[in-house]
N, C-alpha and C. Protein backbone atom coordinates (compact mmCIF):
# COMPACT_ATOMS: atom_id res chain seq x y z
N UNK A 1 -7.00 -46.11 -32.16
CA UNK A 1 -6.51 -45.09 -31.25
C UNK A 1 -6.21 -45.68 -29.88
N UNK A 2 -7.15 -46.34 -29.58
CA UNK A 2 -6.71 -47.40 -28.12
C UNK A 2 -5.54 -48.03 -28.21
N UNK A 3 -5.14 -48.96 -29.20
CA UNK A 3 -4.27 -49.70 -29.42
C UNK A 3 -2.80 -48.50 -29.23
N UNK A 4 -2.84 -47.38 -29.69
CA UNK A 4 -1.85 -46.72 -29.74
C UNK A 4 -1.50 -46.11 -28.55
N UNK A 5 -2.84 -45.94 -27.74
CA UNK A 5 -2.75 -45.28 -26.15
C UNK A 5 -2.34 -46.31 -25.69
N UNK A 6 -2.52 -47.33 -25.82
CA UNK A 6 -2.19 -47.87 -24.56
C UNK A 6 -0.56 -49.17 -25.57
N UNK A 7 -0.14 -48.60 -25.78
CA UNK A 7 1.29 -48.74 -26.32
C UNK A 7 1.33 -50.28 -27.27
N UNK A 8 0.35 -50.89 -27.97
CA UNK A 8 -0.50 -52.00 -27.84
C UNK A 8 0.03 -51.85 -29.63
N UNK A 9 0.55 -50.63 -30.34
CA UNK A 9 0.40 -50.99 -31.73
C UNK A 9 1.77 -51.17 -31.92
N UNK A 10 2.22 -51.61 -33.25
CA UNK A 10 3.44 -52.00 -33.74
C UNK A 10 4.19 -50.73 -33.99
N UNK A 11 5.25 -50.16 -33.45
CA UNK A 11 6.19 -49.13 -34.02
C UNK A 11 7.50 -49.34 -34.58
N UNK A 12 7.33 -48.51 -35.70
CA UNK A 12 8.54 -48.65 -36.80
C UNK A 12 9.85 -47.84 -36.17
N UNK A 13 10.50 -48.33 -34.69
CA UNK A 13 11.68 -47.04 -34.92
C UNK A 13 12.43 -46.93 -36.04
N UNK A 14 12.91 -47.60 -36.88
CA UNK A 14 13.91 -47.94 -38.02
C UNK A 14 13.63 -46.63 -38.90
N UNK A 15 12.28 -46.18 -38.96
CA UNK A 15 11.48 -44.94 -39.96
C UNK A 15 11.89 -43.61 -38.91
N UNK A 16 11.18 -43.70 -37.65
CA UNK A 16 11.24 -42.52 -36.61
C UNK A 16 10.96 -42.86 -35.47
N UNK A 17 11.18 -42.05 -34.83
CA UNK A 17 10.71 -42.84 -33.51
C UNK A 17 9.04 -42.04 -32.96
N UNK A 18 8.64 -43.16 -32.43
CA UNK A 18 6.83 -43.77 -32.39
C UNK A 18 5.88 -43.41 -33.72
N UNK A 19 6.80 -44.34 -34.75
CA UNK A 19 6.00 -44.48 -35.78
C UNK A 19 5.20 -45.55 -36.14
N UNK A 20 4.37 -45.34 -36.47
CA UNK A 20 3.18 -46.49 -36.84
C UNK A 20 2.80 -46.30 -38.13
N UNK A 21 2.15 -47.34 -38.38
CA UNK A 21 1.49 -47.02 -40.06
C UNK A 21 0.19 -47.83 -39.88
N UNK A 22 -0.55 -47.07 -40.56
CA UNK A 22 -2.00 -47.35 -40.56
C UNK A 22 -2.69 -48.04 -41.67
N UNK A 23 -3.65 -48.96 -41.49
CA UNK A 23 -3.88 -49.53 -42.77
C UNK A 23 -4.36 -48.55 -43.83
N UNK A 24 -3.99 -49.20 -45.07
CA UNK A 24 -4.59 -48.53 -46.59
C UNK A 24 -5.70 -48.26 -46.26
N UNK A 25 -6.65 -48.45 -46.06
CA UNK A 25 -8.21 -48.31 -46.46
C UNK A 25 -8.94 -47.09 -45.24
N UNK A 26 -7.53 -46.46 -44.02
CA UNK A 26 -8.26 -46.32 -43.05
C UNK A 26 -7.54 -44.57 -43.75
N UNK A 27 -6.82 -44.62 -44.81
CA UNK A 27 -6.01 -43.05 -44.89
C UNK A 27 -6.48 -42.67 -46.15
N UNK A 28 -6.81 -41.07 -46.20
CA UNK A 28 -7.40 -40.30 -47.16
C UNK A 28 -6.35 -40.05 -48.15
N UNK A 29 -6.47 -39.75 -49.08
CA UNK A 29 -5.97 -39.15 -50.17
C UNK A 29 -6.92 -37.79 -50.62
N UNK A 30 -6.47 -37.09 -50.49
CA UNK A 30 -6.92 -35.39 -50.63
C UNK A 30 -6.70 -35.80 -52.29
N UNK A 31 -5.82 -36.30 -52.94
CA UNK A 31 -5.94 -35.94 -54.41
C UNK A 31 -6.88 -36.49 -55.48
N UNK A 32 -6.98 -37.68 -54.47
CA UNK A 32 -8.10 -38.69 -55.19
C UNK A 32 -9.91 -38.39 -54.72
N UNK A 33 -9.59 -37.98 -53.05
CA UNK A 33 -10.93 -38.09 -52.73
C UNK A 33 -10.73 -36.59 -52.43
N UNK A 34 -12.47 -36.71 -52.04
CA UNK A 34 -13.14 -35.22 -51.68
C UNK A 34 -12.93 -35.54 -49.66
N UNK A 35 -13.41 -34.52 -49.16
CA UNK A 35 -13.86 -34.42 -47.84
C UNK A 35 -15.18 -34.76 -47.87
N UNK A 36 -16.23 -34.38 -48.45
CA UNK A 36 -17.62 -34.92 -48.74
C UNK A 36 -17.34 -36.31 -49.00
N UNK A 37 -16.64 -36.62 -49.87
CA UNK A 37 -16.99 -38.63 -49.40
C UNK A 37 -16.34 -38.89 -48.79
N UNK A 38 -15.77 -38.61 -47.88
CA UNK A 38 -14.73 -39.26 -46.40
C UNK A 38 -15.76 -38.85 -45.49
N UNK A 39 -16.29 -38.05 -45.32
CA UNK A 39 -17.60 -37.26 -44.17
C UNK A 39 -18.66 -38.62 -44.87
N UNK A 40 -18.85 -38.68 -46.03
CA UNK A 40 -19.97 -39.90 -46.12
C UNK A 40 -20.09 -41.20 -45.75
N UNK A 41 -18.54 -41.82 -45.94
CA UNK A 41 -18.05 -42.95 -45.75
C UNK A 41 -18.12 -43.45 -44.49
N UNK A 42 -17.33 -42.12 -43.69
CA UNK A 42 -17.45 -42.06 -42.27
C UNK A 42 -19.04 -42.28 -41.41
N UNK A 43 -19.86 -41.35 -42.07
CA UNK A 43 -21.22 -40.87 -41.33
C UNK A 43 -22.24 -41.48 -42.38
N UNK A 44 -21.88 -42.82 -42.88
CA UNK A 44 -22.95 -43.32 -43.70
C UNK A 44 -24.16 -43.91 -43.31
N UNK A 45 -25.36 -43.12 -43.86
CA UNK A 45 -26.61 -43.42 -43.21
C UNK A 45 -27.21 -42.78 -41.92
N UNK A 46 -26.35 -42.08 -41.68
CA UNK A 46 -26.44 -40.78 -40.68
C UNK A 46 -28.10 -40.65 -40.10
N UNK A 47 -28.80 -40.65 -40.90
CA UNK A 47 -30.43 -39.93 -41.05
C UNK A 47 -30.95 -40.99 -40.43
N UNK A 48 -30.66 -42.29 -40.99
CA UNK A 48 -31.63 -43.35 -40.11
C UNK A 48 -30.60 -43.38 -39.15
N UNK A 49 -29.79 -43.77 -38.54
CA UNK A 49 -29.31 -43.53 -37.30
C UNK A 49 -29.54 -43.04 -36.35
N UNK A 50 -29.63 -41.44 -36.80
CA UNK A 50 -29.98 -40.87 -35.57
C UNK A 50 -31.35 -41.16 -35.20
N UNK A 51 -32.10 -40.96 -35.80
CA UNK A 51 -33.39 -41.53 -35.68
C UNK A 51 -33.51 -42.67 -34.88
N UNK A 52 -32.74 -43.93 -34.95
CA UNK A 52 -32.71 -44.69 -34.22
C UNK A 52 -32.18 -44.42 -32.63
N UNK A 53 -33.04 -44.19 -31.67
CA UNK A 53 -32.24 -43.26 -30.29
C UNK A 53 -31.76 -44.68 -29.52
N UNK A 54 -32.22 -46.28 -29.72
CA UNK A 54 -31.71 -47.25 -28.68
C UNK A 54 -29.91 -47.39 -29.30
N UNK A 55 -29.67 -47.35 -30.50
CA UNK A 55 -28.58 -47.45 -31.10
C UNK A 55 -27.67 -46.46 -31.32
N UNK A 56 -28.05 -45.02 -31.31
CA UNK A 56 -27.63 -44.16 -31.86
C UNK A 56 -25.96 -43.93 -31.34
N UNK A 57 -26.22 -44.10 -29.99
CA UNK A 57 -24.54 -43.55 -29.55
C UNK A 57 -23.83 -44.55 -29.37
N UNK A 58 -24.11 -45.91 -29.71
CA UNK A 58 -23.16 -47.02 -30.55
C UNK A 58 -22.43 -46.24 -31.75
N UNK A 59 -23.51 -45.98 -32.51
CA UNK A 59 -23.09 -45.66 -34.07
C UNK A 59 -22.40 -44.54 -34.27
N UNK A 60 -22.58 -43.47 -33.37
CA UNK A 60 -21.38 -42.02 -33.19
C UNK A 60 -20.16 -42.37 -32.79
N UNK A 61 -20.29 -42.91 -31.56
CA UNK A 61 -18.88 -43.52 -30.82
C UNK A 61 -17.69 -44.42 -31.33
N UNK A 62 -18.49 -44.85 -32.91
CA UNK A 62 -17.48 -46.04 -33.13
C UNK A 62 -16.90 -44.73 -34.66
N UNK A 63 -17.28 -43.84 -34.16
CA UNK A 63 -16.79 -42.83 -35.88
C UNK A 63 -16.10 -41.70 -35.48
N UNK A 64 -15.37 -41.20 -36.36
CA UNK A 64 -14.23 -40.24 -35.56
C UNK A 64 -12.86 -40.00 -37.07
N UNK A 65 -12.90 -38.67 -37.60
CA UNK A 65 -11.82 -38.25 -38.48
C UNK A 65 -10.93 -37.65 -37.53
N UNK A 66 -9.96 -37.81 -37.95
CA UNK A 66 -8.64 -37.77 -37.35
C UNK A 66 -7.50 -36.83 -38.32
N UNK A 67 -7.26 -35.36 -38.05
CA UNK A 67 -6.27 -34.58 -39.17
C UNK A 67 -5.25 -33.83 -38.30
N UNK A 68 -4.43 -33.82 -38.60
CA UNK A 68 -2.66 -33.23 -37.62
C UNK A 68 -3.01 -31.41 -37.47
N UNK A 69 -4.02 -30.96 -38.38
CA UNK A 69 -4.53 -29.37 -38.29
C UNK A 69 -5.59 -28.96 -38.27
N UNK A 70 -5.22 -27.96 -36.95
CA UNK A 70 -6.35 -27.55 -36.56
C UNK A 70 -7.54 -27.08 -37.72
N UNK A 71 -6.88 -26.20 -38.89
CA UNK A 71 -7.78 -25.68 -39.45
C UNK A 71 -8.65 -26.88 -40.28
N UNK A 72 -8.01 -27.69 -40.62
CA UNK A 72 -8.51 -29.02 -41.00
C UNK A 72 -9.82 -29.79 -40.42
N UNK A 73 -9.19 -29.65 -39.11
CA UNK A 73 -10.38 -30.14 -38.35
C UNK A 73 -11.58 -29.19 -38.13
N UNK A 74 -11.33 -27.71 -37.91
CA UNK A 74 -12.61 -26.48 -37.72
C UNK A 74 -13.97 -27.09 -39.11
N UNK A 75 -12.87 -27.10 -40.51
CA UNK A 75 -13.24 -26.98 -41.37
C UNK A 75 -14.21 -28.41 -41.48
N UNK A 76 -13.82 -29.42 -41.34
CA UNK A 76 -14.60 -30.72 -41.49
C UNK A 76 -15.49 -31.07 -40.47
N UNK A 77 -15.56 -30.19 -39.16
CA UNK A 77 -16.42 -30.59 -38.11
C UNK A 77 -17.50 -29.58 -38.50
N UNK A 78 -17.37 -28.48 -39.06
CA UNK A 78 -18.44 -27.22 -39.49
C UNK A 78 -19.30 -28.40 -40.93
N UNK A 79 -18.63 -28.74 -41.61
CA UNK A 79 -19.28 -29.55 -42.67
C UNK A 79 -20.26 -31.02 -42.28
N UNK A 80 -19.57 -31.51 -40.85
CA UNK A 80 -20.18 -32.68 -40.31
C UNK A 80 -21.35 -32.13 -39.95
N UNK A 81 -21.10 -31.17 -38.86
CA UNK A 81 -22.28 -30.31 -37.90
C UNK A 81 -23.90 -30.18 -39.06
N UNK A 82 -23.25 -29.59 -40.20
CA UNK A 82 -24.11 -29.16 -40.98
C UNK A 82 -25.05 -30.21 -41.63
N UNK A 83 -24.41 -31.75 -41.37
CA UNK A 83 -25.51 -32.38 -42.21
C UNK A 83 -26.03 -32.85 -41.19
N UNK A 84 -26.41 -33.09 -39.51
CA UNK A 84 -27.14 -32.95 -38.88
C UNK A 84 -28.58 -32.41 -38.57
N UNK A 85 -29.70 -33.46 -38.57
CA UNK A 85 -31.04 -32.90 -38.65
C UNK A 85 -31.21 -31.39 -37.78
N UNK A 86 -30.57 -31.01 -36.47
CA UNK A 86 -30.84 -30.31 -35.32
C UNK A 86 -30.73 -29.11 -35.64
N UNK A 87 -30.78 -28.22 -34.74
CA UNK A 87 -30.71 -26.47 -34.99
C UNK A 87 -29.43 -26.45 -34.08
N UNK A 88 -28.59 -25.43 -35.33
CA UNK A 88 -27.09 -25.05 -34.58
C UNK A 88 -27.83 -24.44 -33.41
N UNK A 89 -26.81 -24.43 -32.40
CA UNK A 89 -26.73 -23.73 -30.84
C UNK A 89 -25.15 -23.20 -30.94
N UNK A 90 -25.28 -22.02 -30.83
CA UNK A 90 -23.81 -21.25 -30.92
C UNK A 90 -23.71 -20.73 -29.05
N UNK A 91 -22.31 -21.30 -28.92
CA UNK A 91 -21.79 -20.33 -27.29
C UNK A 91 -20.49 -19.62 -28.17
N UNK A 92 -20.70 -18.28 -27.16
CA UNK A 92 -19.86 -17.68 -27.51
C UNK A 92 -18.69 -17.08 -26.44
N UNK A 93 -17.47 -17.13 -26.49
CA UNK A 93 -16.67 -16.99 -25.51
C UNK A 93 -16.57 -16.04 -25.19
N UNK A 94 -15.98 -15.27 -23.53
CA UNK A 94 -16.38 -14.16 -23.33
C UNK A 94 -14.81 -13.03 -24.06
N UNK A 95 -14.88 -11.93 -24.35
CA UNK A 95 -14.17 -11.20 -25.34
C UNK A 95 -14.34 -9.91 -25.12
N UNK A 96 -13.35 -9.78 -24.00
CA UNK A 96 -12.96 -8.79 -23.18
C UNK A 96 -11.37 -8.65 -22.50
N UNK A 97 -10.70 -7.59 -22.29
CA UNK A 97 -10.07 -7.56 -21.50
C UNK A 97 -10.36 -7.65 -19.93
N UNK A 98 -9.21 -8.42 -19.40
CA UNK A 98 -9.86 -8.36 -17.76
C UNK A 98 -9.31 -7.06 -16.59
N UNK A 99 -7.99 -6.71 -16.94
CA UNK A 99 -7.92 -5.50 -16.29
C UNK A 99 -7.66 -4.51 -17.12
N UNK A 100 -8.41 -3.75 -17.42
CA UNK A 100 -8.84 -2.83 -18.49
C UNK A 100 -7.43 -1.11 -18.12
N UNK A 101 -7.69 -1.13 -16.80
CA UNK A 101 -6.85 -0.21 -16.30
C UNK A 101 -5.03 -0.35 -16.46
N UNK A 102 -4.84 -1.57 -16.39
CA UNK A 102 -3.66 -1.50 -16.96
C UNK A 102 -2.97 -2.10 -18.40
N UNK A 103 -4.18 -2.08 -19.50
CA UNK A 103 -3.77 -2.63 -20.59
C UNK A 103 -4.64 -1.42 -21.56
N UNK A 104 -3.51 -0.76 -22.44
CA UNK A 104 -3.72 -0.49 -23.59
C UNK A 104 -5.20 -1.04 -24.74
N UNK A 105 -6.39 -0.73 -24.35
CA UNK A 105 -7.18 -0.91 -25.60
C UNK A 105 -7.26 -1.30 -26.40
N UNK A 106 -6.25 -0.07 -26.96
CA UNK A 106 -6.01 -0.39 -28.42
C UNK A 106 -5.63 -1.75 -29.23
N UNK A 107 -4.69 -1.99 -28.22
CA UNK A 107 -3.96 -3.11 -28.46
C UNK A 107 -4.95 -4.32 -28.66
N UNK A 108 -5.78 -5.11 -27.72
CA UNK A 108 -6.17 -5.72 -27.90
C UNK A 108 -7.97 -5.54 -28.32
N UNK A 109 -8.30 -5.06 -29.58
CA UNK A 109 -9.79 -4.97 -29.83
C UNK A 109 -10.25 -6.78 -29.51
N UNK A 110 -11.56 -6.21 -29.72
CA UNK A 110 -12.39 -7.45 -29.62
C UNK A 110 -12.23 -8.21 -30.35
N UNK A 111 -12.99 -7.90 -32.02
CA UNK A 111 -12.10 -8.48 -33.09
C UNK A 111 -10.83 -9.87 -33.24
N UNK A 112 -9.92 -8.88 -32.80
CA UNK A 112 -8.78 -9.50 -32.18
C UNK A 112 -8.70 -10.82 -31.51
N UNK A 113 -9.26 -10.57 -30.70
CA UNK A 113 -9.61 -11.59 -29.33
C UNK A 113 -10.19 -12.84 -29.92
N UNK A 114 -11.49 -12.33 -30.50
CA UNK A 114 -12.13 -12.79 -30.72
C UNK A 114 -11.82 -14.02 -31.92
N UNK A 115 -10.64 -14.03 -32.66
CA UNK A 115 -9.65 -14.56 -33.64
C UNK A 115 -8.98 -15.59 -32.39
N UNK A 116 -8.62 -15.37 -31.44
CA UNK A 116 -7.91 -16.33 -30.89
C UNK A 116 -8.08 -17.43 -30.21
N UNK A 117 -7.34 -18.86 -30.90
CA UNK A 117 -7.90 -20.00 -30.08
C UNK A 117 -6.83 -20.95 -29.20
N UNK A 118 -6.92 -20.67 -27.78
CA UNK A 118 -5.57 -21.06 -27.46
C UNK A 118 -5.06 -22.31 -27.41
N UNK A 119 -4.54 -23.55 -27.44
CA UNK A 119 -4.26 -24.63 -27.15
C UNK A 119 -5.30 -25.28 -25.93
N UNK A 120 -5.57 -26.01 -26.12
CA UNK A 120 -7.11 -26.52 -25.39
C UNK A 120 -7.89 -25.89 -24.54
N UNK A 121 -8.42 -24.86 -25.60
CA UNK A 121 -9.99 -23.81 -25.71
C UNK A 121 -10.43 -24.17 -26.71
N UNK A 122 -11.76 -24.24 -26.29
CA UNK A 122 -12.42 -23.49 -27.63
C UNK A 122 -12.77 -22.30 -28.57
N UNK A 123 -13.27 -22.57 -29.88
CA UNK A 123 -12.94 -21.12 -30.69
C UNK A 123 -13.93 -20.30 -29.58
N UNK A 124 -13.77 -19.22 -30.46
CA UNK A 124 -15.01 -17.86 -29.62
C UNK A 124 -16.20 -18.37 -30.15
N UNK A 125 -16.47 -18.85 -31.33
CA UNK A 125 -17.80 -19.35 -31.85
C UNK A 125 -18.20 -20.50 -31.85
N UNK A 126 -18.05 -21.19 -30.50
CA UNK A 126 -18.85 -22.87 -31.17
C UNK A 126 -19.68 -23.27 -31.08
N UNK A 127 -20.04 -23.96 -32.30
CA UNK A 127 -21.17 -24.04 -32.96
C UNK A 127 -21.60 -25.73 -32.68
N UNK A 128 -23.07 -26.20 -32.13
CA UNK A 128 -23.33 -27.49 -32.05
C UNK A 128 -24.56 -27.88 -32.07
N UNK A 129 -24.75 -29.08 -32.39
CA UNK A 129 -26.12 -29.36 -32.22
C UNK A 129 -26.12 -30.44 -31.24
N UNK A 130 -27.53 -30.87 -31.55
CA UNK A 130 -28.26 -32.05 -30.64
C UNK A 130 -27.38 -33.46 -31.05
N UNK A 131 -26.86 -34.16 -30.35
CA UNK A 131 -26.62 -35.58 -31.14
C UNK A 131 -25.05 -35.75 -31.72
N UNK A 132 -24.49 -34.35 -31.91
CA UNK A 132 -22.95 -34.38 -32.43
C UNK A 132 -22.17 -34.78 -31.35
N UNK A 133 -20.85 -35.29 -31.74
CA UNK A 133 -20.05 -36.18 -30.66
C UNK A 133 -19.20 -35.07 -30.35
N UNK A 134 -18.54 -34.67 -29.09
CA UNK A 134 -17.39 -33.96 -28.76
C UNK A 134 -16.38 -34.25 -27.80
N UNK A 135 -15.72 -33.75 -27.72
CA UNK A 135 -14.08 -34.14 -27.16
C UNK A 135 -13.52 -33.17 -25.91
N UNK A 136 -13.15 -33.75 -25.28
CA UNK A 136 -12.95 -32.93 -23.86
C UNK A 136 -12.04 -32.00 -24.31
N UNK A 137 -11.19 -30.81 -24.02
CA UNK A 137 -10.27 -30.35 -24.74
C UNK A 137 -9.07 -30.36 -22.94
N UNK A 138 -9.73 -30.53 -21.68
CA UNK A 138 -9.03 -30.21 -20.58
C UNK A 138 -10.04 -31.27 -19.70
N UNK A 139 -9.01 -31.60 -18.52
CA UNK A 139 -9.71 -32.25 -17.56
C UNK A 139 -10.22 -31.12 -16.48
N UNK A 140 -11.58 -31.56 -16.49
CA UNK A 140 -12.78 -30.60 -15.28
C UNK A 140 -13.14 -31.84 -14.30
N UNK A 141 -12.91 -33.18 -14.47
CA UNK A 141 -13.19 -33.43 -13.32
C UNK A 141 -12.92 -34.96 -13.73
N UNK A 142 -11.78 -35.17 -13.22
CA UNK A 142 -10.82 -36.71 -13.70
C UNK A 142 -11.56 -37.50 -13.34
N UNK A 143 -12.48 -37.79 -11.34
CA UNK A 143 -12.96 -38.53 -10.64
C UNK A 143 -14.26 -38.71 -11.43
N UNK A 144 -15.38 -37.71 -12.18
CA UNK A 144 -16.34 -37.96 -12.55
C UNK A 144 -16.17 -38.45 -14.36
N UNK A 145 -14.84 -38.42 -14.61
CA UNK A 145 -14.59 -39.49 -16.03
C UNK A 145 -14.32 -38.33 -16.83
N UNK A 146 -14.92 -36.79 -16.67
CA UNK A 146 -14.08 -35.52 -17.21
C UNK A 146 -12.97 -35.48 -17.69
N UNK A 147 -11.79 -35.89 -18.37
CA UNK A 147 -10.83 -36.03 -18.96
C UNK A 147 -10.52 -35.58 -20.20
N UNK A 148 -9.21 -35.15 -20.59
CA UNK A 148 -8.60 -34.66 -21.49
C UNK A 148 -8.80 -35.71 -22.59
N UNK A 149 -9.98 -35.47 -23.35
CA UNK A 149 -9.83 -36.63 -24.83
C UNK A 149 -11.57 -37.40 -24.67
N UNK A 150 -12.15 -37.67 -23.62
CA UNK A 150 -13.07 -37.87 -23.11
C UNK A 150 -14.59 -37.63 -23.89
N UNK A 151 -14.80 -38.29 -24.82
CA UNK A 151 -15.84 -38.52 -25.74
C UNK A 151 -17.37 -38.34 -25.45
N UNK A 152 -18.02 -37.54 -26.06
CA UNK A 152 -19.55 -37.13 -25.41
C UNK A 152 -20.35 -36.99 -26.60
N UNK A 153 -21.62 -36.95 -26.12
CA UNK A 153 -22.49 -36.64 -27.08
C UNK A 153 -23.30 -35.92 -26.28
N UNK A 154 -23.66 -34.97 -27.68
CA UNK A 154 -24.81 -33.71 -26.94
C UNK A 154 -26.52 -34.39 -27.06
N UNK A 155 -26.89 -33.88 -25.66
CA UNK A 155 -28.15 -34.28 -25.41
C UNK A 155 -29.12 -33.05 -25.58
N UNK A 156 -28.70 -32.44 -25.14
CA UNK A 156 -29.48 -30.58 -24.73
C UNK A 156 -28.56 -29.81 -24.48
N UNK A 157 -29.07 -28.63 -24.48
CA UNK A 157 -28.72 -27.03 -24.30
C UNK A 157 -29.02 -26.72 -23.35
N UNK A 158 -28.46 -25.74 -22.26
CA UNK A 158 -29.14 -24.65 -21.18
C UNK A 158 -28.80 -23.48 -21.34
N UNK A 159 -29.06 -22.61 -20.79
CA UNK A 159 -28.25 -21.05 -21.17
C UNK A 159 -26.70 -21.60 -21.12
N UNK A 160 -26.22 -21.95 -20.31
CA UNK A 160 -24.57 -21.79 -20.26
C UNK A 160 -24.00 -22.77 -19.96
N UNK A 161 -25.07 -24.23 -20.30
CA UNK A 161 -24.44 -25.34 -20.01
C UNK A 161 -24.71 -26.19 -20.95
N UNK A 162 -23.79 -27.14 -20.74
CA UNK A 162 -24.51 -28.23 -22.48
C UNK A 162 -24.89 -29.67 -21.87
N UNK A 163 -25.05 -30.18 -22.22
CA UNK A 163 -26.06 -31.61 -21.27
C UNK A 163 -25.60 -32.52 -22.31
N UNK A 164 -24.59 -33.35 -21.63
CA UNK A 164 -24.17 -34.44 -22.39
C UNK A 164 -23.89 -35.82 -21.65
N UNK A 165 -23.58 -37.04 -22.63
CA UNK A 165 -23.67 -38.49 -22.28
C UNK A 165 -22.05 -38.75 -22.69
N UNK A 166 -21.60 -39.46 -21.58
CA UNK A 166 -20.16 -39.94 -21.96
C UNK A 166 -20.34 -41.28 -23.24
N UNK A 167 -19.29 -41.27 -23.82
CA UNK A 167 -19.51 -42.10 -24.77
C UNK A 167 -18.43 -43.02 -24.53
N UNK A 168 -17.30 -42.84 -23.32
CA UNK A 168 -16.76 -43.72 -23.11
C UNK A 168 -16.03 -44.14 -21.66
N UNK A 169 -15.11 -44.97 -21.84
CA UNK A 169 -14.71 -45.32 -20.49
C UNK A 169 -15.36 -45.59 -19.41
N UNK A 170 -14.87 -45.87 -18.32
CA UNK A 170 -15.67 -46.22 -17.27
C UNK A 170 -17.04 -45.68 -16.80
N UNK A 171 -17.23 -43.94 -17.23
CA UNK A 171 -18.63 -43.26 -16.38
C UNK A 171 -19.34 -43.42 -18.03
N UNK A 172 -19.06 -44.94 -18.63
CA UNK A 172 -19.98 -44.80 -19.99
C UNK A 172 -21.56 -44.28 -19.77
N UNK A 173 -22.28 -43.79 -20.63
CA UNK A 173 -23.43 -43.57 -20.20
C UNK A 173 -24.32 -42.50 -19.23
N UNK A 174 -23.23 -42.32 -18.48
CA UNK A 174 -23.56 -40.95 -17.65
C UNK A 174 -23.90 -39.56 -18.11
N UNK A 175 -24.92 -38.78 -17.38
CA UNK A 175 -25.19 -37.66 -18.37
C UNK A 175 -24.71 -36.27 -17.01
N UNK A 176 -24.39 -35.79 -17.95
CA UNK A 176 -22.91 -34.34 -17.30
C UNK A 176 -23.41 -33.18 -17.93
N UNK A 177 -23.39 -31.97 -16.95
CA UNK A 177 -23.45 -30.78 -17.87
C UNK A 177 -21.96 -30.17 -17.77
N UNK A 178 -21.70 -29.19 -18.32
CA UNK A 178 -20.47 -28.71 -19.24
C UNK A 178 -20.68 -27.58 -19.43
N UNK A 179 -19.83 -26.67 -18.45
CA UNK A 179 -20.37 -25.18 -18.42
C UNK A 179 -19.36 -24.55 -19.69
């Protein structure tokens, strides 16, 4: 993924333009394989890992599935989450109208709302534990390494904040809360 950010990989215009091709061994086949052994392959040995806390966010940081849809991804990060020793921690987004006086009700129930995930938000339900890796979805604070793409791992919970360790770039190591 570095190699590609920073314009560093080989592109095929002749195919399309900024095309790349990835090695054999690094791309799934849905017909041959499951998602359970790509989640294994990926997160192999998971249990002693985490366990190991001097190593641990070596061993997260260097792992990462990669799918072009969203629902793809909801679906395989709910299955990752789940084989995690920790207790889910659910936030839930707020799911309301804001000026109530000039919008129709009806129109927008909660329900509703509550279905919608806009282009870098999160769902209304997300779900996490202790130790899972996550991804900035917007920059909150460029100067403190906050960035759009910006790799973390969860340390703790607060009521309305999440307590995490950068897993990369320059503020490596730093621990941030995340309202």
């Amino acid at each position: 993924m570095l190699k590609i950010g920073e314009g560093k990989e080989k592109v095929y215009e002749d195919i399309g333009e900024d095309i790349i091709k990835l090695q054999n061994e690094i791309i799934f086949d849905d017909e041959d394989d499951t998602i359970e052994l790509l989640i294994s392959k990926i997160f192999h040995n998971l249990d002693n890992n985490y366990q190991d806390k001097t190593n641990y966010a070596d061993y997260i940081k260097s792992r990462a599935i990669l799918t072009p849809k969203n629902e793809d991804v909801d679906s395989i990060n709910e299955q990752i989450i789940n084989i995690f020793p920790e207790e889910i921690k659910e936030f839930l987004s707020a799911d309301s109208v804001e000026d109530k006086d000039q919008v129709h009700l009806d129109l927008y129930p909660v329900e509703f709302l509550n279905t919608l995930t806009p282009s870098g938000t999160p769902p209304h339900k997300l779900r996490l534990k202790k130790g899972v890796s996550i991804l900035l979805l917007r920059n909150l604070s460029p100067v403190k390494g906050l960035c759009n793409g910006t790799r973390l791992i969860v340390k703790d919970f607060n009521n309305h904040v999440i307590d995490a360790e950068i897993l990369t770039g320059s503020h490596l190591g730093k621990r941030i809360f995340i309202p």
